[in-house]
Protein backbone atom coordinates (compact mmCIF):
# COMPACT_ATOMS: atom_id res chain seq x y z
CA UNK A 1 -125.34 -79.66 -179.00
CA UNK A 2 -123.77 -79.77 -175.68
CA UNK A 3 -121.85 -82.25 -173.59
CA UNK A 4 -120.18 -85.69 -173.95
CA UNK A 5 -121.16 -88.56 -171.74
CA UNK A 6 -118.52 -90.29 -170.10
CA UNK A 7 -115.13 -88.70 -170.80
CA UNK A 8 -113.50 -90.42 -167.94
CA UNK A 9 -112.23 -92.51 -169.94
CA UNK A 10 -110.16 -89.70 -171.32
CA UNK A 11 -109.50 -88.65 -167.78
CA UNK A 12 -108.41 -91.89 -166.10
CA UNK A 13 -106.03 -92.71 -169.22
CA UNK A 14 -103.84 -89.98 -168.09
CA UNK A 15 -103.18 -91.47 -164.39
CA UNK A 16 -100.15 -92.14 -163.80
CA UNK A 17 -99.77 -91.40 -160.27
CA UNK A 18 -96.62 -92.33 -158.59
CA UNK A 19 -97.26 -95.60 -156.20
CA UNK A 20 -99.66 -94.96 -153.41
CA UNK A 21 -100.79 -97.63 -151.20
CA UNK A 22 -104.23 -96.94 -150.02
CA UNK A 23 -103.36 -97.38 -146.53
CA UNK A 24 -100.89 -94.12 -146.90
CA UNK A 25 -100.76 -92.68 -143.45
CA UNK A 26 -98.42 -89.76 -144.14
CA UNK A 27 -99.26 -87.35 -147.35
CA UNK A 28 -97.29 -86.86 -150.04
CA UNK A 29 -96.79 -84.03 -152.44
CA UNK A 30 -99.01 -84.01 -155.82
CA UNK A 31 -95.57 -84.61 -158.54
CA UNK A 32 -94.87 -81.84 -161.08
CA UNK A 33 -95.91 -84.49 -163.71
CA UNK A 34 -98.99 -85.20 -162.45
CA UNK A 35 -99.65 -81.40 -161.87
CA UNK A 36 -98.66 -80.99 -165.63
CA UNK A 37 -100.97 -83.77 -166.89
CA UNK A 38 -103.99 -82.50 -165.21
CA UNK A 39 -103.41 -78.91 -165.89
CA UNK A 40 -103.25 -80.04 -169.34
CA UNK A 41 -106.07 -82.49 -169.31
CA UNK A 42 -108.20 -79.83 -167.78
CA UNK A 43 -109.72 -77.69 -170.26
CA UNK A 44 -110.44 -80.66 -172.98
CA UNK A 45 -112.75 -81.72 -169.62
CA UNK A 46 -114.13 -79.26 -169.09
CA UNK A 47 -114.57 -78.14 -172.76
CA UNK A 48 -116.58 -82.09 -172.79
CA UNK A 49 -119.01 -81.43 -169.96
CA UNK A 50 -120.35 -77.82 -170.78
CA UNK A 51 -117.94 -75.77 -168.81
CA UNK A 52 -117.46 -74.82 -165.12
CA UNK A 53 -120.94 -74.25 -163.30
CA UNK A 54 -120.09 -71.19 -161.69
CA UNK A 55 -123.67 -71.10 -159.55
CA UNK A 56 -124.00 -70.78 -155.70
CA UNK A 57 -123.37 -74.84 -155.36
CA UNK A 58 -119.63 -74.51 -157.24
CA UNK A 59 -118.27 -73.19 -153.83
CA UNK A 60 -120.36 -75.94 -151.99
CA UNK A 61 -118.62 -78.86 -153.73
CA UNK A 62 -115.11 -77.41 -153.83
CA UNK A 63 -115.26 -77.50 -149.99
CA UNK A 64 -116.77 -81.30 -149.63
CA UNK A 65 -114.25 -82.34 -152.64
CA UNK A 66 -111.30 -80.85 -150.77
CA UNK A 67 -111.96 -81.48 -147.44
CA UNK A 68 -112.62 -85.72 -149.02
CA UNK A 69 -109.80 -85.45 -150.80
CA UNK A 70 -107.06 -84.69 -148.50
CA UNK A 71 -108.17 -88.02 -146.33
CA UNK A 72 -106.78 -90.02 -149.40
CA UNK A 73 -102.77 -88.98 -148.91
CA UNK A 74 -102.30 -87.58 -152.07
CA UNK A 75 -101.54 -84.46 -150.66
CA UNK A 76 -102.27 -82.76 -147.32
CA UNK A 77 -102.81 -79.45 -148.63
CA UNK A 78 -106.34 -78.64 -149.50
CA UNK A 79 -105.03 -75.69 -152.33
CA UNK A 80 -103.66 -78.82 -154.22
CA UNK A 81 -106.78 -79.79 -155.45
CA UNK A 82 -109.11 -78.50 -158.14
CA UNK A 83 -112.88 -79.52 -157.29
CA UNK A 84 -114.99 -78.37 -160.37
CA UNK A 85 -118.87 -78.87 -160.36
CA UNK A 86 -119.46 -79.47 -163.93
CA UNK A 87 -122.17 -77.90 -166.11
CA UNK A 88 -123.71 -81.52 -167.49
CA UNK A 89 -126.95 -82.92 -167.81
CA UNK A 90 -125.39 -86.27 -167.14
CA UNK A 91 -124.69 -88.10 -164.11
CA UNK A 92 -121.53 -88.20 -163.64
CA UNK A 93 -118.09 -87.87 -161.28
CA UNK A 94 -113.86 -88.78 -161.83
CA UNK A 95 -110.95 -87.28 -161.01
CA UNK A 96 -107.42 -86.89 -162.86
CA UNK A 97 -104.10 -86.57 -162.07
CA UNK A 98 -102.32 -83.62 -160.05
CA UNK A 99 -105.58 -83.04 -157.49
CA UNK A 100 -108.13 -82.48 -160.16
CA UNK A 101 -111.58 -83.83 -158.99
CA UNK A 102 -115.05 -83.09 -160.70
CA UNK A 103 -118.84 -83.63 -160.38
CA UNK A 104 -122.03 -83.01 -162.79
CA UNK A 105 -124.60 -80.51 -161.32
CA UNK A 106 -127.01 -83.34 -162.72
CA UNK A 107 -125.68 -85.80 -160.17
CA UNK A 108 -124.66 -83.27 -157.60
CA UNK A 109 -129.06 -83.12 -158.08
CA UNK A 110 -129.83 -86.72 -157.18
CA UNK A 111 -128.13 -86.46 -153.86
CA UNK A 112 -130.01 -86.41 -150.76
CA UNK A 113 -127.04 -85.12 -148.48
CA UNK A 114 -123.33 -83.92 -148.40
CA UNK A 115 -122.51 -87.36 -147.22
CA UNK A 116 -123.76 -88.68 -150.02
CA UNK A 117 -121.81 -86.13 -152.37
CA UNK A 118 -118.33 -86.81 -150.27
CA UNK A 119 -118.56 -90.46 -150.69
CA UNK A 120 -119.34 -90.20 -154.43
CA UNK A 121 -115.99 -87.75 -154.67
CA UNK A 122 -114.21 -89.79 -152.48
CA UNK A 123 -114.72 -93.20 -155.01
CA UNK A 124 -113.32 -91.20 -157.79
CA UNK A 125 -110.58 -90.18 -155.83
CA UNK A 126 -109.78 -93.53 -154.56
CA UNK A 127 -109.48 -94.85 -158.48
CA UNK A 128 -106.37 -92.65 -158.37
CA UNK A 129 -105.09 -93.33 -155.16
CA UNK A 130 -105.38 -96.82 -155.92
CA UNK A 131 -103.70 -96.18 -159.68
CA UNK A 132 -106.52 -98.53 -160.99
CA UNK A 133 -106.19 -96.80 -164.33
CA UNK A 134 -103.10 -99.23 -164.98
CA UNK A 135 -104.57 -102.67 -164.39
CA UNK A 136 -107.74 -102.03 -165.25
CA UNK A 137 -109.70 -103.33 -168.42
CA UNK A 138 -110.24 -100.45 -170.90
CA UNK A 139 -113.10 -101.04 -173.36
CA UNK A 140 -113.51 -98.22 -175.92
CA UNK A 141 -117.56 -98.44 -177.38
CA UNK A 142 -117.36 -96.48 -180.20
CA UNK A 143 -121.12 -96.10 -181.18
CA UNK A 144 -121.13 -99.31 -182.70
CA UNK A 145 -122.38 -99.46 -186.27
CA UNK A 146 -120.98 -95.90 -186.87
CA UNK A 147 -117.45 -96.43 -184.97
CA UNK A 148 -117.13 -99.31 -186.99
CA UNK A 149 -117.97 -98.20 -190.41
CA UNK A 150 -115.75 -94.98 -189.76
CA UNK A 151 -113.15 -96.66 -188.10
CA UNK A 152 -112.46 -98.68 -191.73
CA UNK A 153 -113.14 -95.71 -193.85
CA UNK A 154 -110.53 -93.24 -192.32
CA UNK A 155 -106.84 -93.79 -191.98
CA UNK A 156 -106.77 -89.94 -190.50
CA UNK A 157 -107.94 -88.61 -187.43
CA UNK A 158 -110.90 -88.29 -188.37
CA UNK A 159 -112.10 -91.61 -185.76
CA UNK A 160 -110.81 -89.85 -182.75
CA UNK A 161 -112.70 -86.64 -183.66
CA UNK A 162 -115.61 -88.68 -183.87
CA UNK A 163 -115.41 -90.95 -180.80
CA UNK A 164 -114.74 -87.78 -178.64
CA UNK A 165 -117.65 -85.95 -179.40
CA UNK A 166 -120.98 -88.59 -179.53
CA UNK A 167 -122.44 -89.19 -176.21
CA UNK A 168 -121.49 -92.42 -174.38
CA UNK A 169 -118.79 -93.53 -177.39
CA UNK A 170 -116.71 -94.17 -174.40
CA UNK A 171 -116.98 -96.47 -171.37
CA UNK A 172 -114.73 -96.99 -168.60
CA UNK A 173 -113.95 -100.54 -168.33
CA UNK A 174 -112.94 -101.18 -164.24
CA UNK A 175 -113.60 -104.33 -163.19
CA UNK A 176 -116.17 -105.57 -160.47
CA UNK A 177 -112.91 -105.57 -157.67
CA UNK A 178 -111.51 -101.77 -158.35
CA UNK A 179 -115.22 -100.61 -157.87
CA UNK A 180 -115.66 -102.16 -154.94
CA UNK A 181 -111.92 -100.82 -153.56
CA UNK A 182 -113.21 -97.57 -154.77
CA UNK A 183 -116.14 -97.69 -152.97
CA UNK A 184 -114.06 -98.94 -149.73
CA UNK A 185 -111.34 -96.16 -150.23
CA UNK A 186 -114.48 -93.59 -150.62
CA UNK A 187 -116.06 -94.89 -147.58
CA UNK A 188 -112.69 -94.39 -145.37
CA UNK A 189 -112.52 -91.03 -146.79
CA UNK A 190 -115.50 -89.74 -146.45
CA UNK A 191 -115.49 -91.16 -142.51
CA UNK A 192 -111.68 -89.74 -141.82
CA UNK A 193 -113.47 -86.47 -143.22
CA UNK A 194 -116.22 -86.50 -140.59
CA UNK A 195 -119.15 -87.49 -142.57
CA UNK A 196 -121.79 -90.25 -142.24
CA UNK A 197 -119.75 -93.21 -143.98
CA UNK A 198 -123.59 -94.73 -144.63
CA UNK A 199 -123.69 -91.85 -147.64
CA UNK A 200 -121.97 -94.75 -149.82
CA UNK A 201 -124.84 -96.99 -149.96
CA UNK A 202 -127.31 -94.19 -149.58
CA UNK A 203 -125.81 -92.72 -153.37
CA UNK A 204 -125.66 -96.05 -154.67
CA UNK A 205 -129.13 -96.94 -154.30
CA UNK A 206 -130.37 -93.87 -155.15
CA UNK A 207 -128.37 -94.45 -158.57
CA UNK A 208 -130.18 -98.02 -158.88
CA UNK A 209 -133.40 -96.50 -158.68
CA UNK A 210 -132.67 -93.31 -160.91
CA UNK A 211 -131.22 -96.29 -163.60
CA UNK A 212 -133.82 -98.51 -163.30
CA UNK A 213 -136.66 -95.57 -163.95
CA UNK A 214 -134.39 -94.54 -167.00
CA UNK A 215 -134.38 -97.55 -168.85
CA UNK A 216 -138.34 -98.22 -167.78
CA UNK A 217 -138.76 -94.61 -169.68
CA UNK A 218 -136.54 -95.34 -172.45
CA UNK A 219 -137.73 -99.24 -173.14
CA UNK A 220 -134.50 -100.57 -172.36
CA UNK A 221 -132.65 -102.64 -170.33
CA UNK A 222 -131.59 -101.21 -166.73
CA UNK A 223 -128.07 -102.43 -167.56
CA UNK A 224 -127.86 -101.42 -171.20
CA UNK A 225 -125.94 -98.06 -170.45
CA UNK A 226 -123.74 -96.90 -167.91
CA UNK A 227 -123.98 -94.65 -165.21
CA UNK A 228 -121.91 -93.29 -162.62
CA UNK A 229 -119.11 -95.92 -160.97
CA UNK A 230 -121.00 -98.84 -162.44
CA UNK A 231 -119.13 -100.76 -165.22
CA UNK A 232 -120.65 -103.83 -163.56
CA UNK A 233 -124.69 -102.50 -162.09
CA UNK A 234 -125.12 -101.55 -159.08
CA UNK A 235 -126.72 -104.61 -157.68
CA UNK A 236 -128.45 -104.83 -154.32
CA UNK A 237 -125.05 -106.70 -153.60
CA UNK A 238 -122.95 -103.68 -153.97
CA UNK A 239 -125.36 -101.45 -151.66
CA UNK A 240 -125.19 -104.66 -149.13
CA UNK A 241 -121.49 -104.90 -149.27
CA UNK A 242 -121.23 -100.36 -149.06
CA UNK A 243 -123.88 -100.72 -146.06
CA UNK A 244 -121.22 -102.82 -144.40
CA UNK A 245 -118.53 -100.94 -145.00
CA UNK A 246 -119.70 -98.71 -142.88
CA UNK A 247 -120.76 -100.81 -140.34
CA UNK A 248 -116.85 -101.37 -139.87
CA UNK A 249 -116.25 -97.68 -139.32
CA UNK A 250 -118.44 -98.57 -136.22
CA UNK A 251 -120.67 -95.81 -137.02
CA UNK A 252 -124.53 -96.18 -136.16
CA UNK A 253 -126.92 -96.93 -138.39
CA UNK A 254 -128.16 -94.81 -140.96
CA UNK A 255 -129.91 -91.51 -139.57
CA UNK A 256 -133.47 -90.87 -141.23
CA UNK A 257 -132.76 -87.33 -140.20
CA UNK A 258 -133.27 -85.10 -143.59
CA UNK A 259 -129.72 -82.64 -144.15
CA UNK A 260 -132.21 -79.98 -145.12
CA UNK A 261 -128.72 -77.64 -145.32
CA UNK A 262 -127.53 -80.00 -148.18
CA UNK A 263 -131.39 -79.93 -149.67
CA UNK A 264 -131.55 -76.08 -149.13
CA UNK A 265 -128.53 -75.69 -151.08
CA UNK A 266 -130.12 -77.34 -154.51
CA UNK A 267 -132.20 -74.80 -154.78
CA UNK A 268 -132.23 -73.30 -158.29
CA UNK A 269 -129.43 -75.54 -159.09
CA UNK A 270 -130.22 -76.18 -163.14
CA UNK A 271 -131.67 -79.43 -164.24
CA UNK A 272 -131.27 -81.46 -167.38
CA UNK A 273 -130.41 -79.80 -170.43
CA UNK A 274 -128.54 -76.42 -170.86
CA UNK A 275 -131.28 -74.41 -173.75
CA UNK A 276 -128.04 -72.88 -174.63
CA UNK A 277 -126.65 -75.93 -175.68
CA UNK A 278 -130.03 -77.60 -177.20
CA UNK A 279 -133.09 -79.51 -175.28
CA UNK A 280 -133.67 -82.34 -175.90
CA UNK A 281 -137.74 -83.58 -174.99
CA UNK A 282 -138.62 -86.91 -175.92
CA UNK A 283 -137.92 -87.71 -179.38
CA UNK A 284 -137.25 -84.27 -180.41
CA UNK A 285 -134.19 -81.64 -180.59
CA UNK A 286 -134.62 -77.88 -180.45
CA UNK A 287 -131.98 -75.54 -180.43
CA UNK A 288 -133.22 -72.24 -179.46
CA UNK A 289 -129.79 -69.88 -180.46
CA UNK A 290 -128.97 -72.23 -183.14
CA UNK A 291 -133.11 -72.73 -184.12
CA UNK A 292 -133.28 -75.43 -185.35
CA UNK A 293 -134.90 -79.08 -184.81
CA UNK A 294 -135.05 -82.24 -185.91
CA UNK A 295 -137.13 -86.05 -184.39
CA UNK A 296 -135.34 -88.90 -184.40
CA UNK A 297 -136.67 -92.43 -185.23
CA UNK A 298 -138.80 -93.65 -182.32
CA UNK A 299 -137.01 -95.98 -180.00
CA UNK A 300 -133.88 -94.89 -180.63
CA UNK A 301 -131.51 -92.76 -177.75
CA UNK A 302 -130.80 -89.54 -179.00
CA UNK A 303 -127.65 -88.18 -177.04
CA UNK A 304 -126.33 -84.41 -176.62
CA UNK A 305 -121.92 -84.06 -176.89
CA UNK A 306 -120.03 -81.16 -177.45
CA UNK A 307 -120.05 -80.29 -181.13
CA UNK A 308 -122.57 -83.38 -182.42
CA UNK A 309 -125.81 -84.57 -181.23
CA UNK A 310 -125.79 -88.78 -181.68
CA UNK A 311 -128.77 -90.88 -182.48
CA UNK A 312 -128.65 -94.43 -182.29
CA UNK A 313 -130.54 -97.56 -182.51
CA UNK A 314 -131.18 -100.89 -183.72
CA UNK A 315 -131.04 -99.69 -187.22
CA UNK A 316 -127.85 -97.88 -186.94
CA UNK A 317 -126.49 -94.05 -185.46
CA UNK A 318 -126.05 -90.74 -186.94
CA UNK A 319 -124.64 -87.44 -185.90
CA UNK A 320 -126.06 -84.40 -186.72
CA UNK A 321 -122.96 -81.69 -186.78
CA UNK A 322 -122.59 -77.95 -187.64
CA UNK A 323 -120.41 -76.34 -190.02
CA UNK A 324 -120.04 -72.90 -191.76
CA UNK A 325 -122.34 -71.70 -193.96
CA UNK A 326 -121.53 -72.16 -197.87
CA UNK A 327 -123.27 -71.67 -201.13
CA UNK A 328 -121.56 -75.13 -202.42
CA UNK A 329 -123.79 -78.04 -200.70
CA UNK A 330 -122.49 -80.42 -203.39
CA UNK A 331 -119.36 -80.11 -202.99
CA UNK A 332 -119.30 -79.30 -199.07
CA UNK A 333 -121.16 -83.12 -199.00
CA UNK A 334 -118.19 -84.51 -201.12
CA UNK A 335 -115.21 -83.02 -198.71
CA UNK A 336 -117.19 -85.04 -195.67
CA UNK A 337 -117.18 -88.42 -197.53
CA UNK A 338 -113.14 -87.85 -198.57
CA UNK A 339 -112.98 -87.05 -194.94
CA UNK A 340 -113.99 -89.95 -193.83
CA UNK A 341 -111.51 -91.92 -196.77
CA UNK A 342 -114.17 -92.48 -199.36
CA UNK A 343 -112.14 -91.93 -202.67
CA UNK A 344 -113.68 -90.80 -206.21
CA UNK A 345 -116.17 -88.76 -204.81
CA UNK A 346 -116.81 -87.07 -207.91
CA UNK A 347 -118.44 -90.39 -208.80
CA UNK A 348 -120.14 -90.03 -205.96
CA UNK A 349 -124.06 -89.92 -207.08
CA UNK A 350 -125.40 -86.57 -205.19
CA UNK A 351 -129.35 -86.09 -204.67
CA UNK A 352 -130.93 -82.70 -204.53
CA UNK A 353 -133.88 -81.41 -202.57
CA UNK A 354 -136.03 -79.66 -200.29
CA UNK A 355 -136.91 -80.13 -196.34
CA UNK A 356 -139.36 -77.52 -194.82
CA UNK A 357 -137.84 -75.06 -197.07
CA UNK A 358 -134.34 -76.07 -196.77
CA UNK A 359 -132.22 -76.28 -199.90
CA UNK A 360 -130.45 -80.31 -198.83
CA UNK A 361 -127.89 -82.38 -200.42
CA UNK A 362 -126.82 -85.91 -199.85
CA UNK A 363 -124.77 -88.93 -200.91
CA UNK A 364 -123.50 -92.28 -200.02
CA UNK A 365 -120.78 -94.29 -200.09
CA UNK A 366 -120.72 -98.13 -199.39
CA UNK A 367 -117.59 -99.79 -197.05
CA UNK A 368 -116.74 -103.19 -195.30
CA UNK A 369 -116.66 -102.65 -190.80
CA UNK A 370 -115.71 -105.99 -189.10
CA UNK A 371 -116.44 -107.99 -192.37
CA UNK A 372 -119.98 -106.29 -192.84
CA UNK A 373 -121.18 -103.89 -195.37
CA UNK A 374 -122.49 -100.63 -194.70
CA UNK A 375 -123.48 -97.49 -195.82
CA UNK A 376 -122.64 -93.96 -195.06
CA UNK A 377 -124.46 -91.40 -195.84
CA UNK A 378 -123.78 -87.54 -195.27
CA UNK A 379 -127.05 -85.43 -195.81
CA UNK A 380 -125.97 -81.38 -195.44
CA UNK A 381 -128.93 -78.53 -194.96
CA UNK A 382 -127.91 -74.55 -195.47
CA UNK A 383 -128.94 -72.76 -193.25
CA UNK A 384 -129.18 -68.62 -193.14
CA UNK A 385 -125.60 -68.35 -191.08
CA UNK A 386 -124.52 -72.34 -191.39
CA UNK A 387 -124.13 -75.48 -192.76
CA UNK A 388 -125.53 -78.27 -190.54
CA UNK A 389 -125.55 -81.92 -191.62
CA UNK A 390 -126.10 -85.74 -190.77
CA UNK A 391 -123.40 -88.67 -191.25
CA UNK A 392 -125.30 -91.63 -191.18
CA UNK A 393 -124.05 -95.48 -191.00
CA UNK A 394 -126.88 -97.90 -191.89
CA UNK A 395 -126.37 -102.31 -192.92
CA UNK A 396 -125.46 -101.71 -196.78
CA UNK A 397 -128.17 -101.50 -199.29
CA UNK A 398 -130.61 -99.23 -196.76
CA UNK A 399 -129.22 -96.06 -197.25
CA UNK A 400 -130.72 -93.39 -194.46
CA UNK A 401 -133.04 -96.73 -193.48
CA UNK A 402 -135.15 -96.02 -190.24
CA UNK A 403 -133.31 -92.73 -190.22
CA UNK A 404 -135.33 -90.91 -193.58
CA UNK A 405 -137.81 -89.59 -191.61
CA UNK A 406 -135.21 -87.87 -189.27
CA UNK A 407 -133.45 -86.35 -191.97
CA UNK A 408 -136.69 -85.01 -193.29
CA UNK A 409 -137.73 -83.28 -189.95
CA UNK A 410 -134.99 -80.96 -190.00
CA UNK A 411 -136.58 -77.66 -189.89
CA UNK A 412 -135.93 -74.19 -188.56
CA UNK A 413 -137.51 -72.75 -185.32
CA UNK A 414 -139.32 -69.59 -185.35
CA UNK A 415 -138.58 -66.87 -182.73
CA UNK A 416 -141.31 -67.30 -181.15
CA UNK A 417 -140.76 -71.18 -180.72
CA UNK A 418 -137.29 -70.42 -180.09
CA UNK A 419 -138.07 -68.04 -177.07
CA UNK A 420 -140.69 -70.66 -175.80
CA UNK A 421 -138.08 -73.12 -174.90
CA UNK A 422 -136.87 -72.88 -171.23
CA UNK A 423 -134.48 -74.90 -169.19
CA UNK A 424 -135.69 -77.20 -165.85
CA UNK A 425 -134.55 -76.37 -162.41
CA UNK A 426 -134.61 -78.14 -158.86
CA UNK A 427 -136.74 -76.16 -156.40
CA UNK A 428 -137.08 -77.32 -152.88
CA UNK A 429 -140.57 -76.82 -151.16
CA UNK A 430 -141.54 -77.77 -147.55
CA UNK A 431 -144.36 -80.43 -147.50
CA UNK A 432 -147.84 -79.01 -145.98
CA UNK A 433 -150.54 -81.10 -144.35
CA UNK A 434 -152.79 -82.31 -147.16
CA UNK A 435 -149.59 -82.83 -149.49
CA UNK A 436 -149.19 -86.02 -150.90
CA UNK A 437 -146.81 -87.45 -153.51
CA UNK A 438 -149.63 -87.02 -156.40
CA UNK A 439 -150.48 -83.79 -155.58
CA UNK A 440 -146.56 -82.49 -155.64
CA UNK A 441 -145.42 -84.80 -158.20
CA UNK A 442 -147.90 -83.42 -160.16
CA UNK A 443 -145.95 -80.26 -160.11
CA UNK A 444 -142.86 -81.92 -162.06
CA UNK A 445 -142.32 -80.34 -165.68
CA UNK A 446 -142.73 -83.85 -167.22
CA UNK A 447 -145.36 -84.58 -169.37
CA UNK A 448 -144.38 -88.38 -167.78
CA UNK A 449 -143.49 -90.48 -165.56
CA UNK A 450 -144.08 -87.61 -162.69
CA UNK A 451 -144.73 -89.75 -159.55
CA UNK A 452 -141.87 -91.87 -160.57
CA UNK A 453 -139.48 -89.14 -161.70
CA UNK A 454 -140.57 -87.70 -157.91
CA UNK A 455 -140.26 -90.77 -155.69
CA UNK A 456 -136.86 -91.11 -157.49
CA UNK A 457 -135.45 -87.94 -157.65
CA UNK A 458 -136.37 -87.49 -153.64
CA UNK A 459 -135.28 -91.36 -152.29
CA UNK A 460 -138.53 -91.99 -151.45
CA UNK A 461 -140.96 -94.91 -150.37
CA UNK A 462 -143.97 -95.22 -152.54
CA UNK A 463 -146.52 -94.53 -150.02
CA UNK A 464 -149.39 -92.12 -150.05
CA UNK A 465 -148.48 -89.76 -147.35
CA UNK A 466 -145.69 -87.14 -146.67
CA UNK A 467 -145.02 -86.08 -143.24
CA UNK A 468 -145.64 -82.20 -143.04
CA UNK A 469 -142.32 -80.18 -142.68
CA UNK A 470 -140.49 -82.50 -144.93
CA UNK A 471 -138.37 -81.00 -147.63
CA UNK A 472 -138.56 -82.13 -151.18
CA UNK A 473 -137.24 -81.34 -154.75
CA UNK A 474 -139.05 -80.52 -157.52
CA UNK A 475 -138.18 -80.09 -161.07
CA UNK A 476 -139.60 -76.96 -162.26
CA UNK A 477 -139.20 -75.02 -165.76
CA UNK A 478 -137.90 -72.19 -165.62
């Protein structure tokens, strides 16, 4: 279980920042408010996205993020600012109040150059520049079915526990204009900070193509979830109107010159999921420290956050949570339903059984969500050292539904199977004459999808031939 998609949500609803106009010519001093707010804000962020990555690329960032930053007149003293490179298998950027600016090392990997990387920090930084955080149009997702059914079940707190912790439960909702001033303001910083000010449309089509080859893999629609800056997609019309932008800065066109320096640097860099925090391959979570597993119902989007692992789908969601360990499964199940508001749970019918050895416990209760009936079901396992269970929201009358064979696949991980699981990394390897993109994408620790996954990941044409000397990334285990 490891980090929480996009938390800027919680991030942008603390800016405040005192007026700004983007066109700021003279710096002004980060406010002791807004240097409280982020101070405070900072841990809960970084607590969401797995922590600090404290690898050879942290100081890398903190120099682009800085050196972007100051072009944006928020302050004209680099040691204002905080520029964290995150440790998150998901795409990601935003920045908060009182100089505090961040990246994902999984987005920080889809980059092709450090122009690319200052324009994506310098959009985030223009959202608080330009204070879009208080005219913009905040739209809280909570999960859907699950939000829902748990939104009308608890009166307590228990809703914003929830909605912090399940993967993408929260989208930020700036409109199609403060994108495209974001993208402006992080093409004029990026430029005032010396770099190529064509790195704006160079990121955003790279994050097309990386969405589009998602939501091929996953059988969805390219625009069903949200990535990076793109409330609204990131249409060829948004690359069009960035590839002007920096036509304006009167800068020449796009070089097709490699920054093998920016390339070099990625080397090693970690990719995907943290094993520390669970893998997720395919349909299936593993855990190695925690070993354990379980397979979710096929088609639906299994998702990684902090302290719960979400699955959701047509048929409803579930979150699969951990807990210490007790020798009372019966009534450990009843305390989660009164958690979530269910009263009487004494009269709550309890069923008793075995999964792959485990000794399980569940029980429903039925509720109304936005005039619809559903059930909620918690399902607990013990475990040697814990209690791990499921809390899942399904139409009323199916019970665990789709989701009864997931519940039944929970099962504990040898050592051996435990040891066998291994993180991904991005290597970068000089092309050779007789290298083609088969032959290297055939190197990708995918089981699918490798040319794609390698065209992608590398902003590549999909032609045959490599030119010899060309760098390229590679994701390797290991």
């Amino acid at each position: 279980m490891t980090r929480t998609y996009i938390a800027a949500a919680v991030a942008t609803a603390l800016i405040v920042t005192p007026t700004l106009p983007a066109s700021a010519q003279t710096a002004r001093t980060i406010s002791r408010s807004d240097k409280a707010q982020g101070a405070q804000a900072h841990p809960q962020l970084l607590s969401e996205f797995g922590g600090a990555y404290t690898g050879p690329q942290a100081a890398f960032v903190e120099r682009v993020g800085k050196r972007v930053a100051v072009q944006s007149g928020l302050s004209n003293a680099q040691g204002d600012f905080t520029v964290t490179l995150l440790d998150s298998p998901v795409e990601n950027a935003f920045a908060i109040p009182g100089g505090y600016v961040y990246v994902t090392r999984q987005l920080l990997a889809l980059m092709n150059s450090e122009a690319e990387l200052a324009a994506v920090l310098g959009h985030e930084v223009g959202h608080v520049a330009a204070r879009h955080s208080n005219k913009r149009n905040t739209r809280a997702t909570l999960g859907g079915l699950l939000s829902a059914g748990v939104g009308w079940l608890t009166g307590s707190d228990v809703l914003g526990r929830i909605a912090s912790t399940g993967t993408q439960l929260y989208t930020l909702g700036f409109s199609r204009s403060q994108e495209y001033e974001a993208d402006g303001l992080g093409v004029r910083y990026a430029t005032a900070a010396g770099y190529d000010p064509y790195g704006m449309s160079a990121m955003l089509r790279q994050l097309n193509d990386d969405q589009t080859l998602a939501a091929r893999i996953e059988g969805r629609q390219a625009d069903a979830v949200p990535t990076w800056a793109s409330t609204h997609p990131n249409g060829e019309d948004r690359v069009a109107r960035a590839r002007q932008l920096a036509q304006q800065m009167r800068a020449a066109p796009a070089s097709n010159v490699q920054d093998t320096a920016f390339l070099r640097m990625l080397d090693g860099l970690p990719y995907d999921d943290n094993p520390a925090q669970g893998i997720i391959d395919g349909q299936t979570f593993r855990h190695p420290q925690l070993r354990l597993q379980f397979t979710a119902p096929a088609g639906y989007k299994i998702d990684n956050g902090t302290d719960a692992v979400t699955v959701a789908g047509t048929g409803g969601q579930a979150q699969f949570r951990a807990a210490a360990a007790t020798s009372d499964l019966p009534g450990f199940v009843r305390a989660r339903l009164g958690e979530l508001g269910a009263r009487n749970t004494s009269g709550v019918e309890l069923r008793t059984s075995e999964v792959n050895g485990l000794q399980t416990v569940q029980g429903t209760v039925s509720a109304t969500s936005n005039g619809r009936a559903v059930d909620a079901t918690v399902v607990a396992y013990r475990f040697p050292s814990a209690t791990y269970y499921f809390l899942v929201v399904t139409p009323s009358g199916n019970r665990l539904g789709s989701f009864a064979s997931m519940v039944s696949s929970v099962a504990q991980l040898s050592p051996q199977a435990a040891a066998a699981i291994k993180g991904k990394r991005i290597r970068i390897v000089t092309v050779k004459a007789g290298d083609t993109i088969d032959s290297l994408a055939r190197k990708m620790a995918y089981p699918s999808y490798q040319r794609e996954r390698f065209v992608t990941l590398n902003g590549l044409e999909d032609t045959p031939t490599l030119t010899p000397g060309r760098l390229v990334k590679l994701v390797v285990a290991g």
